[in-house]
C-alpha atoms as a PDB file:
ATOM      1  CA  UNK A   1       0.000   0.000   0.000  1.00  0.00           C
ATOM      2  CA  UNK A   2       1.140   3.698  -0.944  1.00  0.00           C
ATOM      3  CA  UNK A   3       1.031   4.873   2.810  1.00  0.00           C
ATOM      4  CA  UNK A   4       3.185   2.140   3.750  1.00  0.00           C
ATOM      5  CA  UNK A   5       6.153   3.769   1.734  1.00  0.00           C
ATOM      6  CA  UNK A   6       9.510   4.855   3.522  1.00  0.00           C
ATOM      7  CA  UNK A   7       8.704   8.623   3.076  1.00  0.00           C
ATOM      8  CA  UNK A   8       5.291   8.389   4.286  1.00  0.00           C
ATOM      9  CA  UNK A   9       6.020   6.274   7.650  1.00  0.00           C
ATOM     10  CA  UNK A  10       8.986   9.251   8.101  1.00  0.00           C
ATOM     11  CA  UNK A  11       6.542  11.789   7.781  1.00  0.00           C
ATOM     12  CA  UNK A  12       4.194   9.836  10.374  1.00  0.00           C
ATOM     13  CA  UNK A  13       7.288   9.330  12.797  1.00  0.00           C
ATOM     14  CA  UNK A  14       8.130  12.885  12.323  1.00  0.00           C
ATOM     15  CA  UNK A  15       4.632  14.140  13.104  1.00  0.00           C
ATOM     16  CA  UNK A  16       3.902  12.097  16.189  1.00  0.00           C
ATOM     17  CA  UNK A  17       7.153  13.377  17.605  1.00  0.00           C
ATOM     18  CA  UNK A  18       6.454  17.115  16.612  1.00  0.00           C
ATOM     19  CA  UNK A  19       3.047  16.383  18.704  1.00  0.00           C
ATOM     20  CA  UNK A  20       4.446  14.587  21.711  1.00  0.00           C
ATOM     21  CA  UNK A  21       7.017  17.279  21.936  1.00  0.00           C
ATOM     22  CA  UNK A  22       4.436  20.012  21.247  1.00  0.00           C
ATOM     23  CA  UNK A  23       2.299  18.509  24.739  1.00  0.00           C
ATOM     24  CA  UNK A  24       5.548  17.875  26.593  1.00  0.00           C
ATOM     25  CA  UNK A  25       6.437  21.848  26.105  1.00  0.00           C
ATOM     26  CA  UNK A  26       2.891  23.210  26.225  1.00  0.00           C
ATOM     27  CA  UNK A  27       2.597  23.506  29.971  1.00  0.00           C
ATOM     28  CA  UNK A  28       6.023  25.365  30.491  1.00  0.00           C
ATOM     29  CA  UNK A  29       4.599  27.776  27.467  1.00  0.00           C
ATOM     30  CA  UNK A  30       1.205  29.020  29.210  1.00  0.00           C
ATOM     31  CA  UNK A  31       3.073  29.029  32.166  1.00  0.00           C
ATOM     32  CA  UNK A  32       5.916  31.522  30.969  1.00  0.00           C
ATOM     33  CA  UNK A  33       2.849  33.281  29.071  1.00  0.00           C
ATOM     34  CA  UNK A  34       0.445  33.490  32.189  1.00  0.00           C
ATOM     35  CA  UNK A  35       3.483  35.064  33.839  1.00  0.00           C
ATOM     36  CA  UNK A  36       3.026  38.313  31.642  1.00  0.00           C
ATOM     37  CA  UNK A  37      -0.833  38.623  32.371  1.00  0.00           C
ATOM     38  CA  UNK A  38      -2.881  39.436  34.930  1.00  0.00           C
ATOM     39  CA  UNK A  39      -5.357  37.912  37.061  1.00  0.00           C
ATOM     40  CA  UNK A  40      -8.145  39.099  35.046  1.00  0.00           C
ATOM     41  CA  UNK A  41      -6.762  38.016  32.017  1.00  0.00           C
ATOM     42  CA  UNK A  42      -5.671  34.428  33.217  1.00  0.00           C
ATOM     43  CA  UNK A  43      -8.938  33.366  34.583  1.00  0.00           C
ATOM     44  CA  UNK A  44     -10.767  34.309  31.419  1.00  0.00           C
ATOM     45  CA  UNK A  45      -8.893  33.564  28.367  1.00  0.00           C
ATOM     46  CA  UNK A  46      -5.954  30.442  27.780  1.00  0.00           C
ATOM     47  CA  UNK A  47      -2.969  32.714  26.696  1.00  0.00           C
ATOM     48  CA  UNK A  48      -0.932  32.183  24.033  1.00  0.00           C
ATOM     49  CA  UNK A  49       0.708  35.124  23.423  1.00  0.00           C
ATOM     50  CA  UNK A  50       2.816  37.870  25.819  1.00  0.00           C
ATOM     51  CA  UNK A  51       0.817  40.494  28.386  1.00  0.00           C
ATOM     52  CA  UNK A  52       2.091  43.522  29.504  1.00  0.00           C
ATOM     53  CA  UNK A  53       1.651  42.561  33.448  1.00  0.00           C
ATOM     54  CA  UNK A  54       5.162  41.395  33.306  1.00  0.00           C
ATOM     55  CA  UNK A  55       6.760  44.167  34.994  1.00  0.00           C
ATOM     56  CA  UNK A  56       3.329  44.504  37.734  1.00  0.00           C
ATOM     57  CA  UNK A  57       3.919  40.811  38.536  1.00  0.00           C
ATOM     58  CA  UNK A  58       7.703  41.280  39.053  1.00  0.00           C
ATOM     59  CA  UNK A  59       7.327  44.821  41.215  1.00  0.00           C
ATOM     60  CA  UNK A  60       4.682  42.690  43.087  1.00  0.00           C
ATOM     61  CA  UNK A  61       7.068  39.818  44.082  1.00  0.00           C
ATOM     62  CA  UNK A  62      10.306  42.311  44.786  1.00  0.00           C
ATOM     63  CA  UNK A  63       7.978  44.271  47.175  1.00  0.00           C
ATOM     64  CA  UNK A  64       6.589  41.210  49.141  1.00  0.00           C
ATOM     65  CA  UNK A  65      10.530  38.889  49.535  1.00  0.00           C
ATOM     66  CA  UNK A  66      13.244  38.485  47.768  1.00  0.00           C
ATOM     67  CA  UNK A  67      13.125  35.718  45.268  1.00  0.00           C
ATOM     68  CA  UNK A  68      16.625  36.849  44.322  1.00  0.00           C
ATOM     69  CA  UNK A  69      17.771  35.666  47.613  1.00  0.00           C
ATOM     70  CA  UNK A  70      15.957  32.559  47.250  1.00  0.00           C
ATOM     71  CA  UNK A  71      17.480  31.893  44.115  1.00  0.00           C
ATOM     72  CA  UNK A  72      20.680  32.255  45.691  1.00  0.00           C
ATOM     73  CA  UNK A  73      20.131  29.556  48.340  1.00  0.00           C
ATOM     74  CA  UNK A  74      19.018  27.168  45.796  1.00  0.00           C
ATOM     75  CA  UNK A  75      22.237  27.360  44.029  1.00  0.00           C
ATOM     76  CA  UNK A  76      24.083  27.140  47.667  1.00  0.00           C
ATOM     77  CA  UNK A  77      22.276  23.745  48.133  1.00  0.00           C
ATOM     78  CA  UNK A  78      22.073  22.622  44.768  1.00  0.00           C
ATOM     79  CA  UNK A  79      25.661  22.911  43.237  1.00  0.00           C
ATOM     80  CA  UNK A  80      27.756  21.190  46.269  1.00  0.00           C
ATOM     81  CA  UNK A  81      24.699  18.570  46.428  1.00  0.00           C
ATOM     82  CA  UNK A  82      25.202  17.909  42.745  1.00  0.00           C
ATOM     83  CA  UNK A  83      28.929  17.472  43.071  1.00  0.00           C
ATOM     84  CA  UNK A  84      29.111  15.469  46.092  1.00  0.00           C
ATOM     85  CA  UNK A  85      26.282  12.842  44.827  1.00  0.00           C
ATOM     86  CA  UNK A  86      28.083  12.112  41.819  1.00  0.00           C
ATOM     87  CA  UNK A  87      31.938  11.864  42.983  1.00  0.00           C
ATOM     88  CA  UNK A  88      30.940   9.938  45.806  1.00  0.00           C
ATOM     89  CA  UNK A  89      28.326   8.178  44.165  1.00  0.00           C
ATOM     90  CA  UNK A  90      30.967   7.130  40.903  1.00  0.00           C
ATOM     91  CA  UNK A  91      33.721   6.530  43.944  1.00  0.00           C
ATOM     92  CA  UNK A  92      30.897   4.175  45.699  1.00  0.00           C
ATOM     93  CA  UNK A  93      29.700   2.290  42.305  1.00  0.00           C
ATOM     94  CA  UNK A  94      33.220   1.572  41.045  1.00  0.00           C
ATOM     95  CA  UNK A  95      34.115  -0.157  44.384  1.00  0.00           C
ATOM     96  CA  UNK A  96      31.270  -2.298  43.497  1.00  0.00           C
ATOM     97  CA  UNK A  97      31.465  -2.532  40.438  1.00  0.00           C
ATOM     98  CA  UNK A  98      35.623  -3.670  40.245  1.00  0.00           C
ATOM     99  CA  UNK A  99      35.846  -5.001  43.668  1.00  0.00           C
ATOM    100  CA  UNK A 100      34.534  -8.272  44.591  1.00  0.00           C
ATOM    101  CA  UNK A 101      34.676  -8.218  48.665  1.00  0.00           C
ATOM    102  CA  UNK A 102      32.593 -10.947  51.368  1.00  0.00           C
ATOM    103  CA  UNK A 103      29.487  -9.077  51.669  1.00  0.00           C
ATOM    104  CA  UNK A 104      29.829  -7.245  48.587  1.00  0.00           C
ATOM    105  CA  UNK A 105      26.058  -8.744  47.204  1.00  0.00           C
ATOM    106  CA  UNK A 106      24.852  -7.964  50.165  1.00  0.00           C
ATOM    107  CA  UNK A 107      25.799  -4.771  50.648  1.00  0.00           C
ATOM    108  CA  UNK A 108      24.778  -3.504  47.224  1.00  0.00           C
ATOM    109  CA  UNK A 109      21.394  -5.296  47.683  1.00  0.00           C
ATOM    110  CA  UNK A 110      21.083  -2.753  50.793  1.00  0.00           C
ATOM    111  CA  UNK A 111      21.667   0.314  48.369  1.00  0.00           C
ATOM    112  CA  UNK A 112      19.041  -1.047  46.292  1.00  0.00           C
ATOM    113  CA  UNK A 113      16.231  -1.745  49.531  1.00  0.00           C
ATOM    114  CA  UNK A 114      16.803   1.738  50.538  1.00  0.00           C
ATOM    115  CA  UNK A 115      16.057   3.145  46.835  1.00  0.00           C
ATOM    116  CA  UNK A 116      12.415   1.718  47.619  1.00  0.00           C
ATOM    117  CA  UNK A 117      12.055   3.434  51.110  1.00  0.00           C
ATOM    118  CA  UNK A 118       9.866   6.359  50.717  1.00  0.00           C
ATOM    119  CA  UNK A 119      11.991   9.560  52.022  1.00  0.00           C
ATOM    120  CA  UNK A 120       8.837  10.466  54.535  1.00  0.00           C
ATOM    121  CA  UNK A 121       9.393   7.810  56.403  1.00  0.00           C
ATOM    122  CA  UNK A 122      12.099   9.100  57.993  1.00  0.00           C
ATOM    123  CA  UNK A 123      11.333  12.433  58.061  1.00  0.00           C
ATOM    124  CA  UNK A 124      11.048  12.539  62.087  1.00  0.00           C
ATOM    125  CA  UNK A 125      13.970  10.603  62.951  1.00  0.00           C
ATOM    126  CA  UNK A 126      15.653  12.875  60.810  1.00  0.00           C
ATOM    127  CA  UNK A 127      14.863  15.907  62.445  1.00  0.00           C
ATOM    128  CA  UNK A 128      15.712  14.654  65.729  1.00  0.00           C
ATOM    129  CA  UNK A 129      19.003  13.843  64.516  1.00  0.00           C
ATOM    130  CA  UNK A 130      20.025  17.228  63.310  1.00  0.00           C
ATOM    131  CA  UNK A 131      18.432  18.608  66.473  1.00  0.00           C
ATOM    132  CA  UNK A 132      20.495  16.956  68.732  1.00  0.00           C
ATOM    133  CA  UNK A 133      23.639  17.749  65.931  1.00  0.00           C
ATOM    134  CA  UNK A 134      22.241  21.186  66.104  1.00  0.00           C
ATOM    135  CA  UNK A 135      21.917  21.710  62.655  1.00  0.00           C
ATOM    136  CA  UNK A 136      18.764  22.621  62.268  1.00  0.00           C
ATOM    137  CA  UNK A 137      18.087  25.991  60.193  1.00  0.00           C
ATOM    138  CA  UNK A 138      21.558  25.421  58.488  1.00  0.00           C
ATOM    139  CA  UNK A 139      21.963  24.057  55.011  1.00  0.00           C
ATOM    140  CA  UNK A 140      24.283  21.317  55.616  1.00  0.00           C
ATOM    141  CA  UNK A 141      21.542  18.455  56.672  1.00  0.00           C
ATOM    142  CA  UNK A 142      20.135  19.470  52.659  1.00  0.00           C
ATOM    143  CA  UNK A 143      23.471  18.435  51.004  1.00  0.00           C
ATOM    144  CA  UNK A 144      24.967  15.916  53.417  1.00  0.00           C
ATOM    145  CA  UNK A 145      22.328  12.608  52.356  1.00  0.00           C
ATOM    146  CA  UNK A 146      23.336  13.451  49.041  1.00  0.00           C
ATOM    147  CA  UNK A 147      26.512  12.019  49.244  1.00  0.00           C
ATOM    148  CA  UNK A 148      24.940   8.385  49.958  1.00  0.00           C
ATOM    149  CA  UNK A 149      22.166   8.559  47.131  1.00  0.00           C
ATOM    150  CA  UNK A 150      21.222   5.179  46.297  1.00  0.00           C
ATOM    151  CA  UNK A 151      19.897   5.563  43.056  1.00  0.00           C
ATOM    152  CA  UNK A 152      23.216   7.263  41.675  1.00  0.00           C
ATOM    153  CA  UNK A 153      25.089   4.200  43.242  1.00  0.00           C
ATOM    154  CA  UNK A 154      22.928   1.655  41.324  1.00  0.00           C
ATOM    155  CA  UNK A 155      22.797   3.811  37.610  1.00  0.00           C
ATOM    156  CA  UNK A 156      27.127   4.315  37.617  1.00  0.00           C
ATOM    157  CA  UNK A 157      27.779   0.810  38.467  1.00  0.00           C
ATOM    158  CA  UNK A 158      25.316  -0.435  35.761  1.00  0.00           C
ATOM    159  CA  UNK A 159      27.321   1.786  33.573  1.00  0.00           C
ATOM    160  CA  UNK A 160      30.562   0.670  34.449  1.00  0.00           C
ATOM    161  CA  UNK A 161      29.728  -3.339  34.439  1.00  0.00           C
ATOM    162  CA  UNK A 162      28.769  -2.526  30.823  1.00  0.00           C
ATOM    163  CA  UNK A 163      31.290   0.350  29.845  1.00  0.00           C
ATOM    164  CA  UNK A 164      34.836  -0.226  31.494  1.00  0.00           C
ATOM    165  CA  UNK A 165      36.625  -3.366  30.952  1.00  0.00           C
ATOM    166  CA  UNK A 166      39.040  -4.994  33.710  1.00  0.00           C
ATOM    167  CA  UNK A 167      41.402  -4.974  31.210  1.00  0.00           C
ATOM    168  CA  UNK A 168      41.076  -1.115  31.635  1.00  0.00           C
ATOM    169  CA  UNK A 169      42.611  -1.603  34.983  1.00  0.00           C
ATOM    170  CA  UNK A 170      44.937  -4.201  35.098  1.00  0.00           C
ATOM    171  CA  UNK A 171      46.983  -1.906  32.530  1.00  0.00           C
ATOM    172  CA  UNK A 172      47.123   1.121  34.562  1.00  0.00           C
ATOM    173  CA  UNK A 173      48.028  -1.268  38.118  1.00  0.00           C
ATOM    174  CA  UNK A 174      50.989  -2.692  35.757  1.00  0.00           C
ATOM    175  CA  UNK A 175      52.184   1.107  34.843  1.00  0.00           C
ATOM    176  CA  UNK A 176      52.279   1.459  38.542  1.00  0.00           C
ATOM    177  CA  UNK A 177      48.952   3.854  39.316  1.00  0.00           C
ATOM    178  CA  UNK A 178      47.266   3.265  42.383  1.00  0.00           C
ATOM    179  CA  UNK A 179      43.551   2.477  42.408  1.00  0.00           C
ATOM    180  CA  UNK A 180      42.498   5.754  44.264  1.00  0.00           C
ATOM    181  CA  UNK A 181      44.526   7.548  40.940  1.00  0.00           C
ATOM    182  CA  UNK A 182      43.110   5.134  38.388  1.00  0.00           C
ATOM    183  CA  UNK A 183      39.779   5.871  39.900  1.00  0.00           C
ATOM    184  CA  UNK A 184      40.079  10.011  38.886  1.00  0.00           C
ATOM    185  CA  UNK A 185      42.485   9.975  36.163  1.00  0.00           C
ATOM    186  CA  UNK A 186      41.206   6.812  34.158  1.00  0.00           C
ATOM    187  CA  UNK A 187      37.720   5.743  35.070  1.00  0.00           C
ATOM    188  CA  UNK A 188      36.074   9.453  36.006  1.00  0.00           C
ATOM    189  CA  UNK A 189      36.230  10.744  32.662  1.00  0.00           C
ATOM    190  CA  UNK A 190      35.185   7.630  31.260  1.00  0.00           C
ATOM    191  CA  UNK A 191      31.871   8.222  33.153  1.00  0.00           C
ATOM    192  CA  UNK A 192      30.967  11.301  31.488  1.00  0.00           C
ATOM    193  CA  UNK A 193      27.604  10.487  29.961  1.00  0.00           C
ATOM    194  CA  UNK A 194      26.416   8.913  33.060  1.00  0.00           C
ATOM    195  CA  UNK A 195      27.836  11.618  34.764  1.00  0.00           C
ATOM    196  CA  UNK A 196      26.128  13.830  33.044  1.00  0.00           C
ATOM    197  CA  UNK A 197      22.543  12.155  33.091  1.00  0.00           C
ATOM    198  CA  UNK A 198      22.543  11.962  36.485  1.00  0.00           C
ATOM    199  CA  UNK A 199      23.602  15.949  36.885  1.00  0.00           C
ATOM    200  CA  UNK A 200      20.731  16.540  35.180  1.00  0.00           C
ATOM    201  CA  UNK A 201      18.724  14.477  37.343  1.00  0.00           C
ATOM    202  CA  UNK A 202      20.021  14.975  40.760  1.00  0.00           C
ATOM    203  CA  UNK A 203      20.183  18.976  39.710  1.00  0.00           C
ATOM    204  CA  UNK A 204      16.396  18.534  39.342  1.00  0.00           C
ATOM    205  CA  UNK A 205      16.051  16.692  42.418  1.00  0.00           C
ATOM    206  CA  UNK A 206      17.513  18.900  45.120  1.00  0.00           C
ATOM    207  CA  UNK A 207      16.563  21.965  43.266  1.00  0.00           C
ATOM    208  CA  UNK A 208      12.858  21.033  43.500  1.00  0.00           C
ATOM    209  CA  UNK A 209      13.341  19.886  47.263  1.00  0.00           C
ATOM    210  CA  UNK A 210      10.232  21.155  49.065  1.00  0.00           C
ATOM    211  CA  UNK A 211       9.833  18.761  51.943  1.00  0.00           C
ATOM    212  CA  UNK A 212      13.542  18.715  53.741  1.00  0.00           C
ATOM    213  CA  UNK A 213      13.678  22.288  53.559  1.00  0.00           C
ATOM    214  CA  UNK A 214      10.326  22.955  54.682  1.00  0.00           C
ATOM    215  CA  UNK A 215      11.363  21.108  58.168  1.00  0.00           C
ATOM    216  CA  UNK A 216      15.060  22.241  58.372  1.00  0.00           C
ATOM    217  CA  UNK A 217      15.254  25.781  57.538  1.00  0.00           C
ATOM    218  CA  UNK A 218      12.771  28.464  60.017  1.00  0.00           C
ATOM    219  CA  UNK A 219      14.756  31.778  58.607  1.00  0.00           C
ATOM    220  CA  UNK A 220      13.169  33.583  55.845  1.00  0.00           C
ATOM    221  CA  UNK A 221      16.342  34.786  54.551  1.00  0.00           C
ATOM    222  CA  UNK A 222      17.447  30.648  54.297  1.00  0.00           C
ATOM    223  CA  UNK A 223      14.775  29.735  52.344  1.00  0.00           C
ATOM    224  CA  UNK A 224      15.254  28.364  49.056  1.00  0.00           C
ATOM    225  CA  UNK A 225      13.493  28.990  45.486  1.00  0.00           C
ATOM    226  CA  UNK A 226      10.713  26.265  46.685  1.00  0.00           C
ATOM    227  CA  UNK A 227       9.997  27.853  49.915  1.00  0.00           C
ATOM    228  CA  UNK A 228       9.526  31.162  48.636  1.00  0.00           C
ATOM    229  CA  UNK A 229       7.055  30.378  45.675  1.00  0.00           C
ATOM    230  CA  UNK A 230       5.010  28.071  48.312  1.00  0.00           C
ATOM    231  CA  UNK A 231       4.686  31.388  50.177  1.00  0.00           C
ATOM    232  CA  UNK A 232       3.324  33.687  47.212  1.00  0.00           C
ATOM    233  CA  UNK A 233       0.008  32.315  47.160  1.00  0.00           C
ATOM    234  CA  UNK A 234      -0.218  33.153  50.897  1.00  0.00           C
ATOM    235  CA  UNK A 235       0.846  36.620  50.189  1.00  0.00           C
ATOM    236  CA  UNK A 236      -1.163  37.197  46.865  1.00  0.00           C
ATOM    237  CA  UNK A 237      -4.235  35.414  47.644  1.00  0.00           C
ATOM    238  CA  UNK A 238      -5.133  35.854  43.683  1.00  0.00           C
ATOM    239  CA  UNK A 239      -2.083  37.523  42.141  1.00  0.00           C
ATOM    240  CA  UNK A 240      -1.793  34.593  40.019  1.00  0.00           C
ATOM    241  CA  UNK A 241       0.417  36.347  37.937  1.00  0.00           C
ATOM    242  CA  UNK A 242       3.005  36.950  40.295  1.00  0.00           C
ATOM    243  CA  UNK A 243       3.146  33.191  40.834  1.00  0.00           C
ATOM    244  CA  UNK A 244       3.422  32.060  37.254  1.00  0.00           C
ATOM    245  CA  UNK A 245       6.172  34.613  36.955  1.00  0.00           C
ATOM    246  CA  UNK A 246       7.724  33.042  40.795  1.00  0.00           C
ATOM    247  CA  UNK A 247       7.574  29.259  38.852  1.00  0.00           C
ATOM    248  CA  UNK A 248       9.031  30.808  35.743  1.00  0.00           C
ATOM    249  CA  UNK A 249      11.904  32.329  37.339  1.00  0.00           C
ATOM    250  CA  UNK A 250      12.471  28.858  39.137  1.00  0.00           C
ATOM    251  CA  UNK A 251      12.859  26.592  35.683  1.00  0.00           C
ATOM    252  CA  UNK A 252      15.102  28.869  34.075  1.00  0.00           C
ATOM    253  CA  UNK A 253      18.234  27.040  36.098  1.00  0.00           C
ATOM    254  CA  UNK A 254      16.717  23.629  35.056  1.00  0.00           C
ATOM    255  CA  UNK A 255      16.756  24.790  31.403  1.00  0.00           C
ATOM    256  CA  UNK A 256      20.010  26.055  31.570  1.00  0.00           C
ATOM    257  CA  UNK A 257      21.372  23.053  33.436  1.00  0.00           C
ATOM    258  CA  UNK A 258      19.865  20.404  30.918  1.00  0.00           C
ATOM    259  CA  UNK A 259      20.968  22.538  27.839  1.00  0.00           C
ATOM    260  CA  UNK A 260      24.756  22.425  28.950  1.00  0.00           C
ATOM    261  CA  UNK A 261      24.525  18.340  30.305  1.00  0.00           C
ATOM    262  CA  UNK A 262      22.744  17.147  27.307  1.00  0.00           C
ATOM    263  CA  UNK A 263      25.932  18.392  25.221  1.00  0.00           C
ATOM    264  CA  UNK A 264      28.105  16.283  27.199  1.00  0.00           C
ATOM    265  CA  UNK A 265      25.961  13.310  27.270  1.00  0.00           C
ATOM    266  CA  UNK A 266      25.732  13.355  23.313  1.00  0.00           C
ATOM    267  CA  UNK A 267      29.541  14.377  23.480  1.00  0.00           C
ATOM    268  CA  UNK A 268      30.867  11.400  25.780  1.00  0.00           C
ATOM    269  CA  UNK A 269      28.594   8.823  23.812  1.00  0.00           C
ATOM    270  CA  UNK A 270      30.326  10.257  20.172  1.00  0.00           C
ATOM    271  CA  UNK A 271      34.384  10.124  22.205  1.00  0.00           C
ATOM    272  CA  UNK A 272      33.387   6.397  24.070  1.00  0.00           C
ATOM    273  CA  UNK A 273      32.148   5.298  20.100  1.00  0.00           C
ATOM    274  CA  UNK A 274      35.474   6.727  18.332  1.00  0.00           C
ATOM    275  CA  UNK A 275      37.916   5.021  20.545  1.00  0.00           C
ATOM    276  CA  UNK A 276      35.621   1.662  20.735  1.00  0.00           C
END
């Protein structure tokens, strides 16, 4: 049949992609759009085009807090977070992965339990034990558990059972490097595309954090991005505007970060497939 033809099952492909990707970005659209209008104009019509509330929505959130300063946090939290959970994480999976110990099985089948342990389960004992630490209202208890994040243990020791040989190894032990040096010359910037997918990821994760913060911090001027937003519909009962432009202001990091990762995922896959 004609519509069975190579052209014609491209332009199908092609079209539901264009749609998929067309509902995928559609919320983050009226949400940047809703930011420019105002209340009037949101409850009404759905907008697809620009306002000119923008700069009424943005006076309204400077006057109330500053989301500035809550941006500011977020990075404070986010960045070390990010870079602990995946050197640690990579340091953790590659003794698993390349060292076979008495209780190794074990051990890694406790990593995996505590990936299906719901995080409020523990939010009490938690608490207490930052209390008695007296860490409460600090920001280290919202980048320490980061280092131990099961699910970044599991994904970089799947990717190095399946990406660096023993062979890999066993060369740079006979040209004299010691494992701790073969771990971050040699086998950390093999990792880079899992690396990166899990920047992404864990980015996204503490940057969203709602629930740790919300029992850590008590200062206003500690709050993070999440916080902050949480608080505008207390202060503008129905500015709705000001809080579309609050959850815009929020994603532009995650856009950013994904933009700059997804360059190095594509780039590490194109390197690891030249020198294969």
């Amino acid at each position: 049949m004609r519509w069975k033809t190579p052209a014609t099952l491209t332009v199908i492909r092609y079209a539901c992609l264009i749609l998929l990707a067309a509902i995928s970005i559609m919320p983050f659209y009226i949400t940047i759009m809703n930011s420019t209008h105002s209340n009037v104009e949101i409850a009404r019509d759905l907008n697809l085009l620009p306002g000119d509330d923008l700069k009424a929505n943005y006076e309204q959130i400077v006057k109330h807090m500053n989301i500035f300063r809550g941006f500011y946090n977020s990075l404070k939290v986010t960045i070390p977070s990010v870079v602990l959970s995946l050197y640690f994480g990579a340091l953790t999976a590659f003794g698993f992965a390349k060292y076979k110990f008495r209780g190794s099985g074990f051990l890694f089948s406790t990593v995996l339990i505590t990936m299906m342990i719901p995080m409020q389960l523990g939010l009490i004992g938690y608490y207490h034990l930052h209390n008695t630490l007296r860490l409460l209202d600090t920001t280290i208890p919202l980048i320490i558990p980061w280092i131990a994040h099961p699910a970044t243990v599991f994904f970089i020791k799947m990717y190095i059972d399946s990406a660096i040989p023993d062979a890999l190894l066993e060369a740079a032990r006979i040209d004299g490097s010691h494992e701790f040096r073969s771990f971050n010359t040699l086998v950390l910037p093999l990792l880079t595309p899992a690396l990166a997918t899990l920047a992404i990821f864990n980015f996204v994760g503490s940057w969203n954090n709602y629930i740790m913060p919300l029992i850590i911090l008590f200062s206003k001027d500690k709050f993070t991005l999440p916080l902050l937003i949480s608080m505008l519909k207390g202060v503008y009962t129905n500015n709705y505007g000001a809080i579309y432009l609050g959850v815009t202001i929020s994603i532009v990091p995650i856009i950013a970060v994904y933009a700059f990762f997804s360059r190095r995922i594509i780039g590490g896959l194109v390197v690891g497939s030249v020198k294969g």
